[in-house]
Protein backbone atom coordinates (compact mmCIF):
# COMPACT_ATOMS: atom_id res chain seq x y z
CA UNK A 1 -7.50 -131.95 -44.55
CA UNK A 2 -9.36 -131.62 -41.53
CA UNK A 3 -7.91 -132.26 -37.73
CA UNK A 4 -9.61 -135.04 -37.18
CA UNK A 5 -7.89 -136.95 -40.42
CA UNK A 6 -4.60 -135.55 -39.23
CA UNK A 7 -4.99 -137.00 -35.96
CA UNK A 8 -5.59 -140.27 -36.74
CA UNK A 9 -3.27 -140.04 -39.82
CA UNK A 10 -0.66 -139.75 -37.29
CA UNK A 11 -2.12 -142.53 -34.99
CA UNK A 12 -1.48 -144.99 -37.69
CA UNK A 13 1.56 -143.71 -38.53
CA UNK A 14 2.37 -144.64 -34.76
CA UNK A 15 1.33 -148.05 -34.49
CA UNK A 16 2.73 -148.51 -38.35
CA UNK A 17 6.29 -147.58 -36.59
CA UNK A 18 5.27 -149.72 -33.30
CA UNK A 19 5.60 -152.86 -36.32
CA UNK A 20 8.23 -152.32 -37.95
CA UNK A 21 11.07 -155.03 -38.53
CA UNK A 22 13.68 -155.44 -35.76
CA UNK A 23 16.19 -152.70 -34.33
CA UNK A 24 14.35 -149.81 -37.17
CA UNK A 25 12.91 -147.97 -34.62
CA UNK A 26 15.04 -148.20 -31.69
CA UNK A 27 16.40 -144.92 -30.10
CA UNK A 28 19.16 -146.45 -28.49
CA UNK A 29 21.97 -144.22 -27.84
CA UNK A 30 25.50 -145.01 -29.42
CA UNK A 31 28.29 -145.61 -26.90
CA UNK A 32 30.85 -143.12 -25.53
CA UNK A 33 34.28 -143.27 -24.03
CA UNK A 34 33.44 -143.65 -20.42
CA UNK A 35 35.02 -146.13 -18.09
CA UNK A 36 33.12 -148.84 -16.38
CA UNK A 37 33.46 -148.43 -12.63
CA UNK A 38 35.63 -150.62 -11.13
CA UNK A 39 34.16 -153.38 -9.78
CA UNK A 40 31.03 -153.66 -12.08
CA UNK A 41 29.84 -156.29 -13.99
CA UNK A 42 30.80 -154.47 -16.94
CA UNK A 43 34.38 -154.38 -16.24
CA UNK A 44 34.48 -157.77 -14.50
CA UNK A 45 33.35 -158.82 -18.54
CA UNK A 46 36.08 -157.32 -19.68
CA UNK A 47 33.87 -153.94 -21.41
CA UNK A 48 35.96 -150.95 -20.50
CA UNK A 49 33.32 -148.65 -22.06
CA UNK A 50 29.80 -147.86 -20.63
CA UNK A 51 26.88 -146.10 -22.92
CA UNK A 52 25.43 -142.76 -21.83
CA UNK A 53 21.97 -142.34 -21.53
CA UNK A 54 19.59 -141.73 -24.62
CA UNK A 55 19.00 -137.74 -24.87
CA UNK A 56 16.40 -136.93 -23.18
CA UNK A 57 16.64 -138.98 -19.97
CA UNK A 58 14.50 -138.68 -17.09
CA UNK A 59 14.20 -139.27 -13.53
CA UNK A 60 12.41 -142.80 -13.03
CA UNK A 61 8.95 -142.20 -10.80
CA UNK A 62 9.22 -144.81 -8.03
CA UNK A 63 6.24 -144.26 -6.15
CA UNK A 64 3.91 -146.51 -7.47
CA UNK A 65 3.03 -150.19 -6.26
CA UNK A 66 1.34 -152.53 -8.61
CA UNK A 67 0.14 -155.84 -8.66
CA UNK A 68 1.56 -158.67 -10.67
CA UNK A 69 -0.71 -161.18 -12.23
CA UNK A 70 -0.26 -163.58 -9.01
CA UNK A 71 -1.77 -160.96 -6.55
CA UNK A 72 1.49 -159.80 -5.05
CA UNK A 73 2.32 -156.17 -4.69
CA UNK A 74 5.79 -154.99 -6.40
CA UNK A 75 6.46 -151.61 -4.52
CA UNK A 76 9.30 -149.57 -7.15
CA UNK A 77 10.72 -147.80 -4.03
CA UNK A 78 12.22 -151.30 -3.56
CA UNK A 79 14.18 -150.74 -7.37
CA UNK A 80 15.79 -148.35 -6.20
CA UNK A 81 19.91 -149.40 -6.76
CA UNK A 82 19.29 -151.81 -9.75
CA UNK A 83 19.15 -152.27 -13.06
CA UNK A 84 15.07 -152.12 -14.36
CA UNK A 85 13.85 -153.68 -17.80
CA UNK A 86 10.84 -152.23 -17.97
CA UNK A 87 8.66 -153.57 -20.53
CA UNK A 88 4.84 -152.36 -21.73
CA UNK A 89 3.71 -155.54 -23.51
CA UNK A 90 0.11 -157.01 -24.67
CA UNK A 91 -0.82 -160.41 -24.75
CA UNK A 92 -2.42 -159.92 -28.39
CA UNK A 93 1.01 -158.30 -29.84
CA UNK A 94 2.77 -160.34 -32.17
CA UNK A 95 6.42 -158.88 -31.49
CA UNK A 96 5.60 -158.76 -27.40
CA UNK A 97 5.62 -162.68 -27.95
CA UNK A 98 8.97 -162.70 -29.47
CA UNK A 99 10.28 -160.49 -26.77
CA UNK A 100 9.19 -162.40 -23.55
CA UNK A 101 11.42 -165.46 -23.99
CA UNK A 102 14.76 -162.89 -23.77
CA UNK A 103 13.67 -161.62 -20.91
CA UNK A 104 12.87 -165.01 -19.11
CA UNK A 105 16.38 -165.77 -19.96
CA UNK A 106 17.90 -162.54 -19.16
CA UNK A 107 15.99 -162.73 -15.65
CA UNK A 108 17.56 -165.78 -14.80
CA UNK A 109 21.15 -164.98 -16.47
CA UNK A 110 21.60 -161.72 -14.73
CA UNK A 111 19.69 -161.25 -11.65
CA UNK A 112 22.90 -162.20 -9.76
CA UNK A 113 24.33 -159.10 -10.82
CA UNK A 114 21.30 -156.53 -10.11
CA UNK A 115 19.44 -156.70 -13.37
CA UNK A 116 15.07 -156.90 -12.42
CA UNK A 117 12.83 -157.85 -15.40
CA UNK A 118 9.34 -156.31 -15.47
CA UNK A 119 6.80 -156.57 -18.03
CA UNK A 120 3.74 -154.47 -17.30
CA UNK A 121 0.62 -155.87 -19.58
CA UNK A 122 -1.01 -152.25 -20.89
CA UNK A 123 -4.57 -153.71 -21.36
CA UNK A 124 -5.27 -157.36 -20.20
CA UNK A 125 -7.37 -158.75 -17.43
CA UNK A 126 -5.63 -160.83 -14.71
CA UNK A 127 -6.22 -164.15 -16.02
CA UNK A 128 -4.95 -163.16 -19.36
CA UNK A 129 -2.35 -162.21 -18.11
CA UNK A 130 -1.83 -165.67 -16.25
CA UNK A 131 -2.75 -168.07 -19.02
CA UNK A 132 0.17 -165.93 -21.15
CA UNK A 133 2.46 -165.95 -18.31
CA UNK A 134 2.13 -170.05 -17.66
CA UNK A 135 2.45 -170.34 -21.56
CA UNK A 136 5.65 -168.51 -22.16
CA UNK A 137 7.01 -169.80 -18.82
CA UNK A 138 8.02 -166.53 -17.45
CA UNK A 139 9.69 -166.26 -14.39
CA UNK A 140 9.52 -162.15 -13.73
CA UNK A 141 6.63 -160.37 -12.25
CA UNK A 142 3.74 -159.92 -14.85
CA UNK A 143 2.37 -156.37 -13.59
CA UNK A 144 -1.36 -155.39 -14.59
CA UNK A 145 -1.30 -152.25 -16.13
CA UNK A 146 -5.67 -152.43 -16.99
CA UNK A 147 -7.02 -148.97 -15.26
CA UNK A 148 -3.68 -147.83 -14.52
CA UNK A 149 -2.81 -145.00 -17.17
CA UNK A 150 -1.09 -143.26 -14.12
CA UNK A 151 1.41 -145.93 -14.33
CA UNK A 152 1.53 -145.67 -18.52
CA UNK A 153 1.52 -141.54 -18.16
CA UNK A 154 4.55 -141.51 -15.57
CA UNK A 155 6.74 -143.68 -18.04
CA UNK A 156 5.27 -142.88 -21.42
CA UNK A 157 3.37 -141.53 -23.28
CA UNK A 158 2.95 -145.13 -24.35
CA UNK A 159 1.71 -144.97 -27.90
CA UNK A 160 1.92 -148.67 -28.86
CA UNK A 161 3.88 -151.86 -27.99
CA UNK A 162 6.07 -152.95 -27.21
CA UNK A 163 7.64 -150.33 -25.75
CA UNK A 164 10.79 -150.73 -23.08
CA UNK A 165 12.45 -148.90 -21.02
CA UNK A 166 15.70 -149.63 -18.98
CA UNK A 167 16.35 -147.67 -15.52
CA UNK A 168 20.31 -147.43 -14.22
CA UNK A 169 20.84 -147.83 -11.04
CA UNK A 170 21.33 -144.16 -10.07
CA UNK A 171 17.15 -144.06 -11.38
CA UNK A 172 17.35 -142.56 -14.58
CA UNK A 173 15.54 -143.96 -17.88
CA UNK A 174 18.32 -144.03 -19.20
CA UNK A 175 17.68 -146.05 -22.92
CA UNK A 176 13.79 -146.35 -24.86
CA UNK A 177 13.12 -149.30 -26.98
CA UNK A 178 9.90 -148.14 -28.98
CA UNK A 179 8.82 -151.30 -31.10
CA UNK A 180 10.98 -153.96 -31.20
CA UNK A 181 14.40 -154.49 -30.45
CA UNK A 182 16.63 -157.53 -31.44
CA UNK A 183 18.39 -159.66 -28.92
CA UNK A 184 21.94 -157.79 -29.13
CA UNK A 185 20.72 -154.82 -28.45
CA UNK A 186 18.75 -155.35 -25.20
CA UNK A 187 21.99 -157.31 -23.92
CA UNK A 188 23.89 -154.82 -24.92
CA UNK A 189 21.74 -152.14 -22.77
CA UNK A 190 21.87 -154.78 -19.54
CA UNK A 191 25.51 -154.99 -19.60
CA UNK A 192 26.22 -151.55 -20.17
CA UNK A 193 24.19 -150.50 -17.29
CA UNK A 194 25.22 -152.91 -15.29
């Protein structure tokens, strides 16, 4: 078998994992014994226990500033001290679509208590981007992600989508979504970190 059939043997097998059905793929991290700070929204819910990170956390890069599909800049230095759902989406993927409605909902249910919803479109132009954000209603920045594989690099490698990311507020990644995730579990990663 030569390299190049290898290569893009594992290619597909990438985007065939990128589709599979709900929660298969997720690399979420199972909880451990660790007390929610007093004060938080965790322990205000009544959730004594708080998830560690997935293994292999990193830092969160917050020096970039990217549009959003409305023109206006969204600087990540300004992040800094919240919760970040961070999503890579497409307006041509079939899961993305199922996706976006949680996180118009979970924009508006828990921005009160820190949580910021991103979605950063990996390869659509700005008024694609628009038409899809108007259609699905969405109510968090759209960012365009077209040109910037900077962005993609600093957060990825991004081999397919959806792909999502959530950043604590001490700016760690702290939990990967590759493909995607049901319901439950991304509310269960916003009111852990929280």
């Amino acid at each position: 078998m030569t390299l190049r059939w290898m290569v893009a043997g594992a290619g597909a097998l990438a985007l065939a994992m990128s589709t599979l059905p709900v929660g298969l793929v997720s690399s979420h991290a199972h909880p451990h014994g660790s007390a929610a700070p007093a004060g938080s929204a965790a322990a205000a819910r009544g959730g004594a226990v708080v998830a560690a990170c997935d293994a292999g956390a990193k830092p969160a890069n917050y020096d970039f500033v990217l549009q959003d599909h409305n023109g206006q800049d969204v600087d990540f230095e300004s992040l800094r001290g919240k919760v970040v759902l961070l999503n890579f989406w497409a307006t041509w993927c079939g899961p993305c679509k199922i996706e976006v409605p949680w996180f118009v909902e979970f924009a508006e249910q828990y921005a009160h208590e820190g949580l910021v919803v991103l979605g950063l479109s990996v390869d659509d132009t700005v008024d694609k981007i628009r038409a899809f954000a108007d259609q699905y209603d969405v109510n968090y920045p759209m960012l365009v992600g077209l040109g910037r594989e900077d962005f993609q690099e600093a957060y990825g490698p991004i081999w397919g989508v959806p792909m999502t990311f959530f950043i604590d507020r001490e700016g760690t990644v702290c939990r990967t979504h590759a493909g995607i995730a049901t319901r439950g579990e991304f509310e269960k990663d916003i009111e852990d970190l929280l």
